[in-house]
Protein backbone atom coordinates (compact mmCIF):
# COMPACT_ATOMS: atom_id res chain seq x y z
CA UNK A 1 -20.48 -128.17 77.91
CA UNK A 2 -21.56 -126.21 81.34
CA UNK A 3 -22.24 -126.86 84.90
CA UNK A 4 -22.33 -123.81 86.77
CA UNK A 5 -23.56 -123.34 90.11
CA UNK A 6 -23.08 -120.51 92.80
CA UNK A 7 -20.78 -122.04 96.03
CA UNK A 8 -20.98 -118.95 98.64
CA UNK A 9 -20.01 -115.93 96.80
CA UNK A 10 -17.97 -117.95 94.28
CA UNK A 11 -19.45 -118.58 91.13
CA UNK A 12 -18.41 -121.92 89.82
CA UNK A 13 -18.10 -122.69 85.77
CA UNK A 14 -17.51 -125.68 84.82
CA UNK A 15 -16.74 -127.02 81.10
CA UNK A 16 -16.73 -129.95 79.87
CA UNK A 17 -16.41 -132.39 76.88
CA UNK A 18 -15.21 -130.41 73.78
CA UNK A 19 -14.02 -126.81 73.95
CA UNK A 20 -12.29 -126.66 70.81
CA UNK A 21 -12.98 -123.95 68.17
CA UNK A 22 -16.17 -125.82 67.07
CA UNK A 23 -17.43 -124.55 70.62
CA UNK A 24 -16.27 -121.41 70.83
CA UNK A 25 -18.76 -119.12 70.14
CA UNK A 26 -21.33 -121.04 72.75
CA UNK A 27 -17.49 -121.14 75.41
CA UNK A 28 -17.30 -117.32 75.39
CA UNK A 29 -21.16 -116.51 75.68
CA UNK A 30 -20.45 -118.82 79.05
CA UNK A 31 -17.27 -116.75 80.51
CA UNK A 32 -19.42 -113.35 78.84
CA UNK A 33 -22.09 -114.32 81.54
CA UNK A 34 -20.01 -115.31 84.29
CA UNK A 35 -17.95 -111.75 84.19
CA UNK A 36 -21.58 -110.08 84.44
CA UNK A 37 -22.88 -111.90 86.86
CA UNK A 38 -19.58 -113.15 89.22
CA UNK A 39 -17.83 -111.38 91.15
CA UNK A 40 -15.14 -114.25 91.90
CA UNK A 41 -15.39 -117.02 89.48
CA UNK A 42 -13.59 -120.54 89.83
CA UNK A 43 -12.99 -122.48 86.45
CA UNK A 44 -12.85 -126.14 86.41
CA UNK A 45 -11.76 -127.72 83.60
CA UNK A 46 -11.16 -131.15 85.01
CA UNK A 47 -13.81 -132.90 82.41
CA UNK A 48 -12.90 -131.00 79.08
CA UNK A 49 -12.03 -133.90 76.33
CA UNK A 50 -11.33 -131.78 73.33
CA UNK A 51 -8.51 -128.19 73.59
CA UNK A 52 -7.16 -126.00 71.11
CA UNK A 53 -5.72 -122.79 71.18
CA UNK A 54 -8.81 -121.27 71.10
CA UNK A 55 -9.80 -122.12 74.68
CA UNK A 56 -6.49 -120.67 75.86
CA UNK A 57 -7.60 -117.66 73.82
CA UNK A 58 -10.71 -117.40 75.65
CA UNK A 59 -9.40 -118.06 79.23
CA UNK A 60 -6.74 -115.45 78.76
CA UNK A 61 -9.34 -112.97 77.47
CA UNK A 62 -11.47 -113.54 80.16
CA UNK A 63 -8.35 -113.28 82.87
CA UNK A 64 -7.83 -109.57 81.40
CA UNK A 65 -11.94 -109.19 81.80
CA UNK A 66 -12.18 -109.93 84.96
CA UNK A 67 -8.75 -108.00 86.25
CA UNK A 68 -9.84 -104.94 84.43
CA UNK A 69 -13.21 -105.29 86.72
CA UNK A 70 -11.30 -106.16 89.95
CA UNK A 71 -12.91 -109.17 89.80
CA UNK A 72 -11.57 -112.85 90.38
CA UNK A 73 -10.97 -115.73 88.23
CA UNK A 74 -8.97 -118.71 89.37
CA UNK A 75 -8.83 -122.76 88.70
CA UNK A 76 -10.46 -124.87 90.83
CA UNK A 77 -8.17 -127.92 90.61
CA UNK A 78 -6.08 -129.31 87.78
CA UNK A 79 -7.04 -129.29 84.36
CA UNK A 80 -7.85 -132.04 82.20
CA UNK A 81 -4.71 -133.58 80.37
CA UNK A 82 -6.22 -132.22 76.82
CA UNK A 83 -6.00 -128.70 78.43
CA UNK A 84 -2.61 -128.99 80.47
CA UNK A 85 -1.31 -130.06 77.08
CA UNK A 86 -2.73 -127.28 74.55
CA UNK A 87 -1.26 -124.73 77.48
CA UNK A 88 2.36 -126.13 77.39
CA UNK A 89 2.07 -126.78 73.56
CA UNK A 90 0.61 -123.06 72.46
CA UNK A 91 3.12 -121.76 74.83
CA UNK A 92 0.43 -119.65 76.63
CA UNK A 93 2.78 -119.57 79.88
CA UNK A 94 5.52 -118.09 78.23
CA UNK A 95 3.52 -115.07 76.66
CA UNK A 96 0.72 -113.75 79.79
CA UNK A 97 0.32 -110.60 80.18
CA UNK A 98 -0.06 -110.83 83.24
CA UNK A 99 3.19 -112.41 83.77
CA UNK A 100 4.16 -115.93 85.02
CA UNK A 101 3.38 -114.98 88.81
CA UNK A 102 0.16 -114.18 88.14
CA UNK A 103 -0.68 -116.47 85.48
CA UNK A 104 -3.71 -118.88 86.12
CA UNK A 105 -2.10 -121.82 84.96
CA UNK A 106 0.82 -121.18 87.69
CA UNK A 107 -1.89 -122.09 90.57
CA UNK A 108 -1.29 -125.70 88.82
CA UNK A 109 2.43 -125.80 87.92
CA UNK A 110 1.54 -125.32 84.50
CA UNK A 111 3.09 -121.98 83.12
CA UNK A 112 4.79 -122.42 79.53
């Protein structure tokens, strides 16, 4: 489910395989950790099989988290398929609070 490893002063988290609801409690401890410990964290999600909505959920939370802290979150390169599909299908793009020109998804051309 996790790879993460420290790249300068960039954390990196990386999930993989399925992040569906059936993950989500062990998904969130992972981004919980990652706002303690990270000040700038890059999310790949390049290997994740298995999206729902509440992955979106999660990133989007987490996004807020790590604003609210004046800390960084950002995608390192493009999403799995499962992932870029979930986002355009939940219509996560559409509704960010932060706004399509922040959005994370935007980095990727992916924003509703």
């Amino acid at each position: 489910m996790n790879n993460s490893m420290q790249q300068n002063d960039i954390q990196i988290l990386k999930l993989t395989g399925d992040c569906s609801v059936q993950n989500a409690t062990e998904v969130l401890q992972l981004f919980s950790q990652a706002l303690e410990t990270a000040q700038s964290l890059a999310l790949d999600l390049s290997e994740v099989e298995k999206s729902d909505i509440s992955l979106m959920q999660i990133i989007c939370a987490a996004h807020q988290s790590f604003a609210a802290r004046e800390k960084c979150i950002r995608l390192s390169g493009l999403p799995s398929e499962p992932v870029m599909e979930t986002w355009k299908s939940g219509g996560f793009g559409q509704v960010c609070l932060f706004g399509r020109e922040e959005c994370l998804f935007k980095e990727v051309g992916v924003n509703g």
